[in-house]
PDB file of N, CA and C in Angstrom:
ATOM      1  N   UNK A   1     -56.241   4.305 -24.219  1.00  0.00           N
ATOM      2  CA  UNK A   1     -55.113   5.190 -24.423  1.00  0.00           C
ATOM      3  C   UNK A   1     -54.519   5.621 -23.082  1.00  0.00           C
ATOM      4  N   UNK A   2     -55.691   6.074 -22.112  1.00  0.00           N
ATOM      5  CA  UNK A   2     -54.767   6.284 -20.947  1.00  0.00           C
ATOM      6  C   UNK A   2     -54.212   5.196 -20.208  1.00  0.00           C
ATOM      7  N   UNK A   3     -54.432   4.450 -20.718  1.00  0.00           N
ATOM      8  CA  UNK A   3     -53.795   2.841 -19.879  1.00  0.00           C
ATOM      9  C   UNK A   3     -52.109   2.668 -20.221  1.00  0.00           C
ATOM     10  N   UNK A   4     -52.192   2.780 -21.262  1.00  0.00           N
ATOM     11  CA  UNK A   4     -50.778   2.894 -22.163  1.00  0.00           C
ATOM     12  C   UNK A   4     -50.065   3.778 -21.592  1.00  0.00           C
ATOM     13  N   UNK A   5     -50.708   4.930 -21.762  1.00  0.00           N
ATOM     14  CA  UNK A   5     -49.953   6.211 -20.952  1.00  0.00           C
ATOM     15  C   UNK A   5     -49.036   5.936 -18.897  1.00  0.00           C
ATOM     16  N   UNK A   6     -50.224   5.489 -18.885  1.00  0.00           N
ATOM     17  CA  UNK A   6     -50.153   4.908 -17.311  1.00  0.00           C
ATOM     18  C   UNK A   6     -49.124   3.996 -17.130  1.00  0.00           C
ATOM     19  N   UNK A   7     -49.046   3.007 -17.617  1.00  0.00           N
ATOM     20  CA  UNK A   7     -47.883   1.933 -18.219  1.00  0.00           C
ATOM     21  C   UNK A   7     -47.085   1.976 -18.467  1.00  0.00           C
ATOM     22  N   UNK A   8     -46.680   3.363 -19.399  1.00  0.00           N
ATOM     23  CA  UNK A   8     -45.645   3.815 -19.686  1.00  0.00           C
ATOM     24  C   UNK A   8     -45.112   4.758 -18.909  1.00  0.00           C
ATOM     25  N   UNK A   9     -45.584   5.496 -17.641  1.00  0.00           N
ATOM     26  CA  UNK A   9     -44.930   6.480 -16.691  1.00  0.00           C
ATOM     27  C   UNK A   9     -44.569   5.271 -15.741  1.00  0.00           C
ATOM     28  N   UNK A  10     -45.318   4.553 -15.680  1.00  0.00           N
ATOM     29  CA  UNK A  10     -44.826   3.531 -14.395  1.00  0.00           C
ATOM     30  C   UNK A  10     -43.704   2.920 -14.866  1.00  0.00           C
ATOM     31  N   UNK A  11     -43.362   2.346 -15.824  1.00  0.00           N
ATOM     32  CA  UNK A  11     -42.429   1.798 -16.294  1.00  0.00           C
ATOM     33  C   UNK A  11     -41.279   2.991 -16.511  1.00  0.00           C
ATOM     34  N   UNK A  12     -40.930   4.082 -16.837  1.00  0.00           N
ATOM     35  CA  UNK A  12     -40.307   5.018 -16.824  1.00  0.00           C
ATOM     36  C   UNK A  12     -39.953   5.490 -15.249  1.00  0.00           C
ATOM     37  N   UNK A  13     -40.664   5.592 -14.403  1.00  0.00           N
ATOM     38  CA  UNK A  13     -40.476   5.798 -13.179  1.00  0.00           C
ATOM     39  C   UNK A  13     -39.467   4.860 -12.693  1.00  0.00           C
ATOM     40  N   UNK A  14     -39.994   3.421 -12.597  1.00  0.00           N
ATOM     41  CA  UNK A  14     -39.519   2.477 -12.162  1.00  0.00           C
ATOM     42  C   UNK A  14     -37.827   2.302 -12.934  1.00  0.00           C
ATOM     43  N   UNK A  15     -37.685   2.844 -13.823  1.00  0.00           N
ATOM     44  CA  UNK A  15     -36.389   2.292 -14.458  1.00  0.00           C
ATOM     45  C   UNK A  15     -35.178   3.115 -13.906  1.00  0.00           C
ATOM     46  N   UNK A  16     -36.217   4.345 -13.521  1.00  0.00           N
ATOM     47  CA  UNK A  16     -35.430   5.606 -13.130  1.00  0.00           C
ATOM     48  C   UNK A  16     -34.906   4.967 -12.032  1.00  0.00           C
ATOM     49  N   UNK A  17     -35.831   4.803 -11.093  1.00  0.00           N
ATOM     50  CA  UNK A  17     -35.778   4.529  -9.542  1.00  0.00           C
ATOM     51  C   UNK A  17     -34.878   3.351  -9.523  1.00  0.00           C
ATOM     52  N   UNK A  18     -34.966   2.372 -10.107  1.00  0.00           N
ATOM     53  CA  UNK A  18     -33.473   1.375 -10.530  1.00  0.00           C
ATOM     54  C   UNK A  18     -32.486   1.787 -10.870  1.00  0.00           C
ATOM     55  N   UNK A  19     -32.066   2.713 -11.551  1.00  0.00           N
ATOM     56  CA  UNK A  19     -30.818   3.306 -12.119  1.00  0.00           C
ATOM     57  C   UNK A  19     -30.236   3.728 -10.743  1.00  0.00           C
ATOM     58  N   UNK A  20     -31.153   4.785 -10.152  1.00  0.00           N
ATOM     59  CA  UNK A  20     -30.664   5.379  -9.205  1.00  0.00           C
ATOM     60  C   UNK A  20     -29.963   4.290  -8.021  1.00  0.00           C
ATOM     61  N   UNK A  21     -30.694   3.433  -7.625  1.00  0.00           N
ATOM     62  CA  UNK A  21     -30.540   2.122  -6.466  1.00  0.00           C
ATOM     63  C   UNK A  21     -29.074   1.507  -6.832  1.00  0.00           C
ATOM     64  N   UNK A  22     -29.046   1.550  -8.285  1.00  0.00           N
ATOM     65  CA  UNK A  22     -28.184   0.846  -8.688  1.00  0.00           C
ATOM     66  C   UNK A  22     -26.732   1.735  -9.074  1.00  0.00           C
ATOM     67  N   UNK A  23     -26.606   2.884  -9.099  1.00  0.00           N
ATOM     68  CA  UNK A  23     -25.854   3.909  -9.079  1.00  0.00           C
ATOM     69  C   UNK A  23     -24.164   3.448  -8.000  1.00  0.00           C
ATOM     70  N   UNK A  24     -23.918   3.562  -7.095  1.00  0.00           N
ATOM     71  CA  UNK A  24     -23.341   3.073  -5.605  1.00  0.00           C
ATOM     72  C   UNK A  24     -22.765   1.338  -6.278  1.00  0.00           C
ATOM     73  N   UNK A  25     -23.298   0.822  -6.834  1.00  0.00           N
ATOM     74  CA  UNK A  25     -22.630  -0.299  -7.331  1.00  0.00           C
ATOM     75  C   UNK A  25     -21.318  -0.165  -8.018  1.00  0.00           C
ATOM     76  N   UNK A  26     -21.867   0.818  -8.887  1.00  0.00           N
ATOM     77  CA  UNK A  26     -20.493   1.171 -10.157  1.00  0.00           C
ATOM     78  C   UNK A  26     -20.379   1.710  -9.921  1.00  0.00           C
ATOM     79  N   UNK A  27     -19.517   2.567  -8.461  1.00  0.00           N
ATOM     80  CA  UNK A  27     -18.135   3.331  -8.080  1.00  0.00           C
ATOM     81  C   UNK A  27     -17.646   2.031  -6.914  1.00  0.00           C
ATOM     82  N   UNK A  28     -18.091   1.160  -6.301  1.00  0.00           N
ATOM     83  CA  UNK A  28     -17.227   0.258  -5.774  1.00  0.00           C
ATOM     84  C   UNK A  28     -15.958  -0.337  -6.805  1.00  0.00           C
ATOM     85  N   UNK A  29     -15.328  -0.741  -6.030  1.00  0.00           N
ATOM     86  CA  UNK A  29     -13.819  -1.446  -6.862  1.00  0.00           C
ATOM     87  C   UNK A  29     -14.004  -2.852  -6.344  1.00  0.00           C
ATOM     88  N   UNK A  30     -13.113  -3.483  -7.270  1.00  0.00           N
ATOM     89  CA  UNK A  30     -13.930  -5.043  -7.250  1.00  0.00           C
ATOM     90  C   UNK A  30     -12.103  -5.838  -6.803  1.00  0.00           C
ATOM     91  N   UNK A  31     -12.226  -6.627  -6.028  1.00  0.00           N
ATOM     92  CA  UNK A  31     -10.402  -6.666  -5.789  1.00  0.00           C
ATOM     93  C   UNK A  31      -9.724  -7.426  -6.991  1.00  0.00           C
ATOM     94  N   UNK A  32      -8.214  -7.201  -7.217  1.00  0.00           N
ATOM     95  CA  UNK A  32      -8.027  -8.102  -8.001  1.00  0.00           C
ATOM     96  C   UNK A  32      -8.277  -9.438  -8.311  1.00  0.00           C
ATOM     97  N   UNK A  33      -7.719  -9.938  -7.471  1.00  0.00           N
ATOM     98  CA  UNK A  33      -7.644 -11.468  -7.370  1.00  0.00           C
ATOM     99  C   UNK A  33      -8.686 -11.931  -6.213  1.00  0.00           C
ATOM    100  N   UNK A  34      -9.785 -13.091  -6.437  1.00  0.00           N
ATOM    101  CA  UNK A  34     -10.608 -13.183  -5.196  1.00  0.00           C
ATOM    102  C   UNK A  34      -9.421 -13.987  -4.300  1.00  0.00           C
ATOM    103  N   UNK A  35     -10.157 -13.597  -3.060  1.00  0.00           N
ATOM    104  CA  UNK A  35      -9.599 -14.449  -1.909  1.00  0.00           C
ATOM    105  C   UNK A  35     -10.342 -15.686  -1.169  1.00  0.00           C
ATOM    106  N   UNK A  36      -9.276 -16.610  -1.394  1.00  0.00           N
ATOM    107  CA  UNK A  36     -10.105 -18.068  -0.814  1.00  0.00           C
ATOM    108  C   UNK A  36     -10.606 -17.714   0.726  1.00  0.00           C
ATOM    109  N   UNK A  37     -11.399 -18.733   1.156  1.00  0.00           N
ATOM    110  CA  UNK A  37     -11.439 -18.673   2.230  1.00  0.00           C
ATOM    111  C   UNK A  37     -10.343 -19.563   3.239  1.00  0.00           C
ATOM    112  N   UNK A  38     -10.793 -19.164   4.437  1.00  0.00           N
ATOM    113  CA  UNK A  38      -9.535 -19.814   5.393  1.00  0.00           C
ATOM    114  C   UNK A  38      -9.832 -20.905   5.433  1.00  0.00           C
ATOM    115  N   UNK A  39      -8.556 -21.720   5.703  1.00  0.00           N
ATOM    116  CA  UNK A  39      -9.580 -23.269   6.478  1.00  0.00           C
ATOM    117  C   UNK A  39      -9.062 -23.702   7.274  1.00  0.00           C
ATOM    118  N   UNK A  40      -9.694 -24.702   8.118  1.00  0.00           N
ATOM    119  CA  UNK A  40      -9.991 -24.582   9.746  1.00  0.00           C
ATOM    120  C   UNK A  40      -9.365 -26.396   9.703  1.00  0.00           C
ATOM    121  N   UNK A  41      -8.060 -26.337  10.061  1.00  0.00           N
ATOM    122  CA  UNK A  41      -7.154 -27.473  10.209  1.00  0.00           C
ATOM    123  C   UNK A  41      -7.900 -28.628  11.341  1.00  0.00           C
ATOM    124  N   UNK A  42      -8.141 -27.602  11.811  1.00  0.00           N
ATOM    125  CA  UNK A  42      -9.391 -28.747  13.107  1.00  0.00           C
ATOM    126  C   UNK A  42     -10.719 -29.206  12.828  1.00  0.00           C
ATOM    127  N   UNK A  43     -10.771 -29.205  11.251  1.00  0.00           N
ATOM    128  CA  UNK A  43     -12.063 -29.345  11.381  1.00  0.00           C
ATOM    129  C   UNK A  43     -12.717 -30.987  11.195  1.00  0.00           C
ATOM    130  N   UNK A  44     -13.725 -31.154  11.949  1.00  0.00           N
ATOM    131  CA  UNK A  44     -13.856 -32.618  12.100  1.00  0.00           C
ATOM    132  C   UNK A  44     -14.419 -33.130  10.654  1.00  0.00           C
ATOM    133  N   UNK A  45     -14.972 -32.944  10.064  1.00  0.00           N
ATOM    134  CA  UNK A  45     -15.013 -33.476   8.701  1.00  0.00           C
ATOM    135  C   UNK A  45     -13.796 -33.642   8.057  1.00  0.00           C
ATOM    136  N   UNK A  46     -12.764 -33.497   8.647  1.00  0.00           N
ATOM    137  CA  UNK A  46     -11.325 -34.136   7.541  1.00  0.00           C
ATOM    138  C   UNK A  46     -11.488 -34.808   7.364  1.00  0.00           C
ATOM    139  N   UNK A  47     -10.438 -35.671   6.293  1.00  0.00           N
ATOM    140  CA  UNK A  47     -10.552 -36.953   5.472  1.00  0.00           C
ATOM    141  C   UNK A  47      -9.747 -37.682   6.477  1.00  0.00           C
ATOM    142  N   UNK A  48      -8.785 -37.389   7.692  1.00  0.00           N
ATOM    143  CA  UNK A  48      -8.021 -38.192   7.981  1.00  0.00           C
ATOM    144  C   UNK A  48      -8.704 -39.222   9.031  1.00  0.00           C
ATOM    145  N   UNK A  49      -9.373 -39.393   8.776  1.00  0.00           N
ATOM    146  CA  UNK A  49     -10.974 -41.019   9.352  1.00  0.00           C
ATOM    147  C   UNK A  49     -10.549 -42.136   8.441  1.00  0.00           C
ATOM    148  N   UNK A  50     -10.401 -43.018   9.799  1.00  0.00           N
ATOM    149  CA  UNK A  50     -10.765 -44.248   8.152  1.00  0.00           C
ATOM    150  C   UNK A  50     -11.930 -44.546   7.925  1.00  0.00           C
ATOM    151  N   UNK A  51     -12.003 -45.055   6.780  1.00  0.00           N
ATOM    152  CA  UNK A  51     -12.946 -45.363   5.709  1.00  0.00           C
ATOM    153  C   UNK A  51     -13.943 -46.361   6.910  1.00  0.00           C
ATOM    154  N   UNK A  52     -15.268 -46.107   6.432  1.00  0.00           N
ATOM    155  CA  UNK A  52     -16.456 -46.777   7.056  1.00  0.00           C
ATOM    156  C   UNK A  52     -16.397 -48.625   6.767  1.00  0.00           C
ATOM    157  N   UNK A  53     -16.641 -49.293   7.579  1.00  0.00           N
ATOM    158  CA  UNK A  53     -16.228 -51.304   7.505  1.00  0.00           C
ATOM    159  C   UNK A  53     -17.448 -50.843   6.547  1.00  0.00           C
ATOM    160  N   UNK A  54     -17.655 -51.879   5.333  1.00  0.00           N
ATOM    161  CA  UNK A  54     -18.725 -52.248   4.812  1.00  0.00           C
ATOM    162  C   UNK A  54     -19.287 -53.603   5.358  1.00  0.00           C
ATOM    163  N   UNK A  55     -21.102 -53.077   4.966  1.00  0.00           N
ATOM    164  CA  UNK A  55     -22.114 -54.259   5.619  1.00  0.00           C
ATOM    165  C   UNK A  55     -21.564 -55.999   5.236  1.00  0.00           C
ATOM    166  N   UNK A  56     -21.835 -56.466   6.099  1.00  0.00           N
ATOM    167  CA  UNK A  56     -21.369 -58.395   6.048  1.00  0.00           C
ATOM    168  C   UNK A  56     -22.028 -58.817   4.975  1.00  0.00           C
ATOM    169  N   UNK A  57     -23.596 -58.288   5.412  1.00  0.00           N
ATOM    170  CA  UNK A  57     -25.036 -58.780   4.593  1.00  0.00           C
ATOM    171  C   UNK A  57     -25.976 -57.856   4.640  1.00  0.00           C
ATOM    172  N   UNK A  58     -26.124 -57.667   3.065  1.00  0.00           N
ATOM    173  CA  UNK A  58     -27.310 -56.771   2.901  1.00  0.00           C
ATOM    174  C   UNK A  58     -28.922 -57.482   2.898  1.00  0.00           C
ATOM    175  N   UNK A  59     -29.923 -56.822   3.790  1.00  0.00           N
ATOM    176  CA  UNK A  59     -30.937 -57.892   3.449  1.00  0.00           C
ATOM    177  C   UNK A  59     -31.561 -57.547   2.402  1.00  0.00           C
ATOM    178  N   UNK A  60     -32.247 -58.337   1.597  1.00  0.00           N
ATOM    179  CA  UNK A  60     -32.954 -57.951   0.061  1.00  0.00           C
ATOM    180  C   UNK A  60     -34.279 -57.614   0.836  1.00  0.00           C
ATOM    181  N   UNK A  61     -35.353 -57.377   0.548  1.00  0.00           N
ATOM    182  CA  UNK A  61     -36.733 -57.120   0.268  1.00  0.00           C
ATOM    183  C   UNK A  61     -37.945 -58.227  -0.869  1.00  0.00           C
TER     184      UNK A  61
END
């Protein structure tokens, strides 16, 4: 019986102590619309590469 009891304050504690942590969440404002990120015109992974020569001969195994 006191195990239950025990179990059940810890678990009551703990839900408390979450509510509270979690309180500061729900008064933030969330923006309307998300915003993309920027992108970086220089960046060397563009597509403007040509395409890789493919192999002459593949060797089998």
């Amino acid at each position: 019986m006191r195990e239950i009891v025990t179990t059940a304050q810890k678990a009551t504690r703990k839900a408390r102590r979450d509510a509270d942590r979690r309180q500061h969440l729900k008064a933030s404002a969330r923006p309307d619309k998300p915003v993309p990120p920027g992108t970086d015109i220089t960046d060397p992974q563009a597509d403007n590469l040509p395409p890789a020569k493919p192999f002459d001969q593949i060797e089998e195994w």
